[in-house]
Protein backbone atom coordinates (compact mmCIF):
# COMPACT_ATOMS: atom_id res chain seq x y z
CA UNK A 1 81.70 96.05 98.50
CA UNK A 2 80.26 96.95 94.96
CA UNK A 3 78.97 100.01 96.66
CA UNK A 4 82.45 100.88 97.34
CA UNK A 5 83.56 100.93 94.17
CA UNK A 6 80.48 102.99 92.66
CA UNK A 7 81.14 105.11 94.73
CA UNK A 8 84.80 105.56 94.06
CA UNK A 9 84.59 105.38 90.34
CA UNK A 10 81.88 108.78 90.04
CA UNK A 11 85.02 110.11 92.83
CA UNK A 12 87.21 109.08 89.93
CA UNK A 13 85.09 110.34 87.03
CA UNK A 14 84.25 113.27 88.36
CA UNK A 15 87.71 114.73 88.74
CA UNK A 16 88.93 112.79 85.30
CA UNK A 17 86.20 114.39 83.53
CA UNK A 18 87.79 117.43 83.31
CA UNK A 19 91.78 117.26 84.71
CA UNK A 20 91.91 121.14 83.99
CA UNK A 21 89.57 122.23 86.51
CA UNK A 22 90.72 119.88 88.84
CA UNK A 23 94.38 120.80 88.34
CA UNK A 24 93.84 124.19 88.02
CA UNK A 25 91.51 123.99 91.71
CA UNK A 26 94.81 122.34 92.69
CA UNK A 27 97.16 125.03 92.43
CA UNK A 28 94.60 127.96 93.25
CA UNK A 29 94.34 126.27 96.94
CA UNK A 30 98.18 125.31 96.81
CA UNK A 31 98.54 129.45 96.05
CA UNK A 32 95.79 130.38 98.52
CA UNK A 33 97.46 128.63 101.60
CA UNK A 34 101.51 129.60 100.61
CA UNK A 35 99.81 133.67 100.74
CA UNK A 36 97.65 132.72 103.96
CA UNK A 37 100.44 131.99 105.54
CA UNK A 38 103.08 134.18 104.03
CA UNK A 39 101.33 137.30 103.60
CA UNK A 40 97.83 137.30 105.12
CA UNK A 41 94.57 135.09 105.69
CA UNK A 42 92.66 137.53 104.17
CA UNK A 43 94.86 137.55 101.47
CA UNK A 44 94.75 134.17 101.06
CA UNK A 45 91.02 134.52 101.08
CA UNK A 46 90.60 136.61 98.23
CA UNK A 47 93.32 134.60 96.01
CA UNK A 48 91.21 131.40 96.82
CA UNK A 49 87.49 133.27 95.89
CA UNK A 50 88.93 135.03 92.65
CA UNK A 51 90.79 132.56 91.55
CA UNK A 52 88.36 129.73 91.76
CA UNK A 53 85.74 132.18 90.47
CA UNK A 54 88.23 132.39 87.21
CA UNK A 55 88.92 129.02 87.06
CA UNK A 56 85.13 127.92 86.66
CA UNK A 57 84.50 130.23 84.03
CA UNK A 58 87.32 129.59 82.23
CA UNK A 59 86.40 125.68 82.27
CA UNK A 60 82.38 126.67 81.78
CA UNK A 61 84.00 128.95 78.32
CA UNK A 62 86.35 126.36 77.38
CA UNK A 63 83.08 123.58 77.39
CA UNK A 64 81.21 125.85 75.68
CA UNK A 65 83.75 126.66 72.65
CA UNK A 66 83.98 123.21 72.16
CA UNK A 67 80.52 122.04 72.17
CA UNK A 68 80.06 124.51 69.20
């Protein structure tokens, strides 16, 4: 059972480590599937690769600003 809950507090701390990533990952698949299925799955495609793309470097400059 204490394997369990190792394993589910690195889950936890991983994705409270840094809630901006994860919440901005959030709405960049939310976006992704609403134009996948309204406009096209290729759109939906590119939104998802671009905007996670953006996302991780914004977190990656935001780290780095503050570690200075």
């Amino acid at each position: 059972m204490s394997v369990l809950r190792d394993v589910l507090e690195e889950l936890y701390s991983m994705f409270a480590a840094d809630a901006w990533l994860s919440l901005g990952i959030l709405a960049i698949v939310a976006a992704s599937a609403a134009a996948s299925l309204l406009v096209s799955p290729l759109a939906g495609g590119v939104l998802l690769l671009a905007g996670c793309l953006l996302t991780l470097a914004g977190s990656v400059l935001r780290m780095a600003i503050r570690r200075k």
